[in-house]
N, C-alpha and C. Protein backbone atom coordinates (compact mmCIF):
# COMPACT_ATOMS: atom_id res chain seq x y z
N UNK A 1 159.04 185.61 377.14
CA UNK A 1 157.64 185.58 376.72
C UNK A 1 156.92 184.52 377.54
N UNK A 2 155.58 184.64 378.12
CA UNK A 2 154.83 183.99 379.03
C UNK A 2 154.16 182.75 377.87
N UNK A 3 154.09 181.80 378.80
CA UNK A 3 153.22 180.66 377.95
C UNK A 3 151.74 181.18 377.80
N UNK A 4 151.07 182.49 378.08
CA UNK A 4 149.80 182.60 377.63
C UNK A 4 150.09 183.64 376.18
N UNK A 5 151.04 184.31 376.80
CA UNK A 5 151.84 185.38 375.77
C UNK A 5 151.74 184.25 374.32
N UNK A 6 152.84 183.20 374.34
CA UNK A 6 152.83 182.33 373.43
C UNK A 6 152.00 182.08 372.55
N UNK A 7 150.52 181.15 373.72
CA UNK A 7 149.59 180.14 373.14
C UNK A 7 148.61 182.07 372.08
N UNK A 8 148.41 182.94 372.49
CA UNK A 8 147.69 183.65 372.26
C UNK A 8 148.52 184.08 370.98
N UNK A 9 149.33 184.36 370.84
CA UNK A 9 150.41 184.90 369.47
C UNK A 9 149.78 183.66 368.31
N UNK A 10 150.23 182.34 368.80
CA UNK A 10 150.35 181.40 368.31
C UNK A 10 148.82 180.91 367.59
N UNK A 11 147.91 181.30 368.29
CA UNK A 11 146.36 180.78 367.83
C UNK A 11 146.31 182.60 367.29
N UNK A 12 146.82 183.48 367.03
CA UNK A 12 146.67 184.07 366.45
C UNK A 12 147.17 184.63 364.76
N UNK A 13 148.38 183.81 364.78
CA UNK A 13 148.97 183.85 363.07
C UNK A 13 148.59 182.61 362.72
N UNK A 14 147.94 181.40 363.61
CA UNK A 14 147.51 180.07 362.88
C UNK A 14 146.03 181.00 362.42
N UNK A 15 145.03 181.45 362.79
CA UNK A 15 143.74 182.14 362.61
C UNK A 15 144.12 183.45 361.23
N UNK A 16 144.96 184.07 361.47
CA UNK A 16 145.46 184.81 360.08
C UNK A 16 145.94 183.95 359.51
N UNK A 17 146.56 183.13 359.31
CA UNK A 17 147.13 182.59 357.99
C UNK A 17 146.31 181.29 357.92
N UNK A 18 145.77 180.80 357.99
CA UNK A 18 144.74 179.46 357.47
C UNK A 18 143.96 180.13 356.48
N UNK A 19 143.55 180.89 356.06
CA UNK A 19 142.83 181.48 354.97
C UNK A 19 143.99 181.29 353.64
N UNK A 20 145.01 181.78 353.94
CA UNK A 20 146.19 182.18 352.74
C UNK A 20 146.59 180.33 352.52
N UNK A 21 146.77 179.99 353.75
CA UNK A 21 147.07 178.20 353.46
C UNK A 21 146.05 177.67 352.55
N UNK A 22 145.08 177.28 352.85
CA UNK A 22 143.85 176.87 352.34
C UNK A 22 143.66 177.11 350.32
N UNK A 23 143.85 178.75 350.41
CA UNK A 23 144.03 179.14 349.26
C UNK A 23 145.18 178.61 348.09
N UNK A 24 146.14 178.45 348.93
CA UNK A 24 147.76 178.14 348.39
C UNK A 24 147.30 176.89 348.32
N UNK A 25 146.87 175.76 349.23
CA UNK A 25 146.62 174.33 348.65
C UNK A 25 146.21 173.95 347.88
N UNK A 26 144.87 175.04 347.21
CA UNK A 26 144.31 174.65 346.27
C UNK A 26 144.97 174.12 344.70
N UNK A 27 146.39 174.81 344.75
CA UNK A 27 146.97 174.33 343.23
C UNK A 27 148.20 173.01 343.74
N UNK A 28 147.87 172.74 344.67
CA UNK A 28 148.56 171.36 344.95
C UNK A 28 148.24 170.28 344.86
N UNK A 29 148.82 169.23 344.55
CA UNK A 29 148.04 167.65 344.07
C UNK A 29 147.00 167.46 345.36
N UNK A 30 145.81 166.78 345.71
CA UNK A 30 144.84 166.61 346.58
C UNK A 30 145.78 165.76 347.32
N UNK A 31 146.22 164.59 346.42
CA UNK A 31 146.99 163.75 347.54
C UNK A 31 148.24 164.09 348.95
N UNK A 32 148.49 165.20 348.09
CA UNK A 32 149.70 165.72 349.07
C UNK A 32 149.13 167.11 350.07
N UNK A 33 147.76 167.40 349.96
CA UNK A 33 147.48 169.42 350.98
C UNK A 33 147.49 168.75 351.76
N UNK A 34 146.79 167.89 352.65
CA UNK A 34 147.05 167.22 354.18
C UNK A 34 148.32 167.34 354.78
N UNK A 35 149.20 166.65 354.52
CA UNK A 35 150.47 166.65 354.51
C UNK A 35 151.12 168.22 354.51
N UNK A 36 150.82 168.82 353.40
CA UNK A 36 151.56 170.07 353.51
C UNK A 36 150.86 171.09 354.40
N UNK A 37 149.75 170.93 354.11
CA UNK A 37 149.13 171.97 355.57
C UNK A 37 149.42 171.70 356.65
N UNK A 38 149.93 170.29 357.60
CA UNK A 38 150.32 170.08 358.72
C UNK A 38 151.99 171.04 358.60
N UNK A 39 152.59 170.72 357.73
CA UNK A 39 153.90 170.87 357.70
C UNK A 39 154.26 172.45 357.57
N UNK A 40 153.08 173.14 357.02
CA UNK A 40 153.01 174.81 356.87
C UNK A 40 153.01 175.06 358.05
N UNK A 41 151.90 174.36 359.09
CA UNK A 41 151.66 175.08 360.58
C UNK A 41 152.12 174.84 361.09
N UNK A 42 153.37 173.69 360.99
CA UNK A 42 154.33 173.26 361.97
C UNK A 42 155.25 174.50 361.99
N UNK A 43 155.16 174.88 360.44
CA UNK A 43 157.07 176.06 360.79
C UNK A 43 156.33 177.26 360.96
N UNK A 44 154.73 177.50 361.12
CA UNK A 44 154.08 178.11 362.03
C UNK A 44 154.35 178.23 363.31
N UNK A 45 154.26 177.21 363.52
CA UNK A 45 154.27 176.93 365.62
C UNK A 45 156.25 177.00 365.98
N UNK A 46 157.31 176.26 364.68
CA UNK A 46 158.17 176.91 365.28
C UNK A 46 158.64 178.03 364.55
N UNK A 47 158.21 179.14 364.08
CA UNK A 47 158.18 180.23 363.80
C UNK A 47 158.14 181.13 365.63
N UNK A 48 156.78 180.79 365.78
CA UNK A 48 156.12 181.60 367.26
C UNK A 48 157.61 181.11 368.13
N UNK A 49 157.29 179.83 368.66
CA UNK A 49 158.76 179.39 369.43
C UNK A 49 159.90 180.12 369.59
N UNK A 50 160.41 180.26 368.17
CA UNK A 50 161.61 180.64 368.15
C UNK A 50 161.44 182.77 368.31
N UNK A 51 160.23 183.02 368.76
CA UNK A 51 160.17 184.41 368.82
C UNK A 51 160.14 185.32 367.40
N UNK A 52 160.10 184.86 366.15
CA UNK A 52 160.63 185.07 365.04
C UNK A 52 158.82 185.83 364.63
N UNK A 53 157.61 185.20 365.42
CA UNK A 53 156.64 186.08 364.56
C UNK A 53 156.15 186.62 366.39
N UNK A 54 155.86 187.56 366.71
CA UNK A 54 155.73 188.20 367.52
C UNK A 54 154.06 189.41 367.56
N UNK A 55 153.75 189.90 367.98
CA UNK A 55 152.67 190.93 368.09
C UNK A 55 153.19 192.10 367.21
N UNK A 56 152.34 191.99 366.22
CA UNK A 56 152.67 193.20 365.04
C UNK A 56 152.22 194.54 366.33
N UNK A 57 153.03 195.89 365.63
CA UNK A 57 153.29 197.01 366.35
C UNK A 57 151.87 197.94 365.94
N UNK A 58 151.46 198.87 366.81
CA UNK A 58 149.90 198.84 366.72
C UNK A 58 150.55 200.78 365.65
N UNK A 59 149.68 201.27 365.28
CA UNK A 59 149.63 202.61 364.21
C UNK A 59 150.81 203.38 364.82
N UNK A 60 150.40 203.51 366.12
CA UNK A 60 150.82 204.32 367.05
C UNK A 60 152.51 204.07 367.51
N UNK A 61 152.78 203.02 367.51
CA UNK A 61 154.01 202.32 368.17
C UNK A 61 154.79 202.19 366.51
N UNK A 62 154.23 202.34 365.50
CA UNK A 62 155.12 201.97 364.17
C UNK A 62 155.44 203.72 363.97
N UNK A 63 154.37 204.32 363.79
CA UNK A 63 154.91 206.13 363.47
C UNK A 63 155.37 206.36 364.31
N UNK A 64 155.76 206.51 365.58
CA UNK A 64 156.70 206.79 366.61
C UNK A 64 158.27 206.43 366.39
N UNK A 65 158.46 204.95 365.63
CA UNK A 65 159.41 204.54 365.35
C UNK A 65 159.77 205.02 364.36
N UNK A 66 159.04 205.01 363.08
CA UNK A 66 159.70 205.96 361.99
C UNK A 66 159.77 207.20 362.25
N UNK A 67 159.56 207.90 363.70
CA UNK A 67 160.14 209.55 363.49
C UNK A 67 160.92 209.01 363.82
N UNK A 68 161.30 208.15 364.97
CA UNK A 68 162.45 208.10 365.63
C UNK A 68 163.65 208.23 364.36
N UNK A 69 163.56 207.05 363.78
CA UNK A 69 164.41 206.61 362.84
C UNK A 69 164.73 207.89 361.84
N UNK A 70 163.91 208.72 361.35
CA UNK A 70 164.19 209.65 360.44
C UNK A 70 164.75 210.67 361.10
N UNK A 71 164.39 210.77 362.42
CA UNK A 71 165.39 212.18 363.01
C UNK A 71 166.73 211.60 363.10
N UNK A 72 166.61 210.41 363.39
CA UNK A 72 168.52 209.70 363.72
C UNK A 72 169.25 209.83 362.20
N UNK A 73 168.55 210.01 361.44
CA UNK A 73 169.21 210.14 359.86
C UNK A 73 169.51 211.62 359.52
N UNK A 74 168.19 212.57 360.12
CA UNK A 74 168.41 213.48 360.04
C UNK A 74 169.92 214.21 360.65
């Protein structure tokens, strides 16, 4: 994976998921969301790193795979 490949994945599940973070902090002590929001986007960033969150598969590239898969069963 290219380092633009990366930075672009990477500013892209931090931009989807800061909404769901934000939300989730809200029932946490005030003193401690700072802290835990750094520490959410950290296993964010090594999430991306480690290849583990990647470019979700577009309509087209997911139904292709489930015929695949259902004829191999078939």
């Amino acid at each position: 994976m290219s380092q633009n490949n990366i930075s672009t994945i990477l500013m892209k599940a931090l931009t989807i998921m800061n909404p769901k973070i934000k939300k989730s902090l809200r029932s946490t002590d005030l003193n401690d969301r700072e802290d835990l929001e750094q520490e959410i986007k950290l296993r964010i960033v090594e999430a991306v790193l480690k290849g583990k969150i990647d470019y979700p598969p577009t309509f087209t590239q997911y139904h292709q795979s489930f015929i695949d898969n259902k004829s191999k069963v078939s």
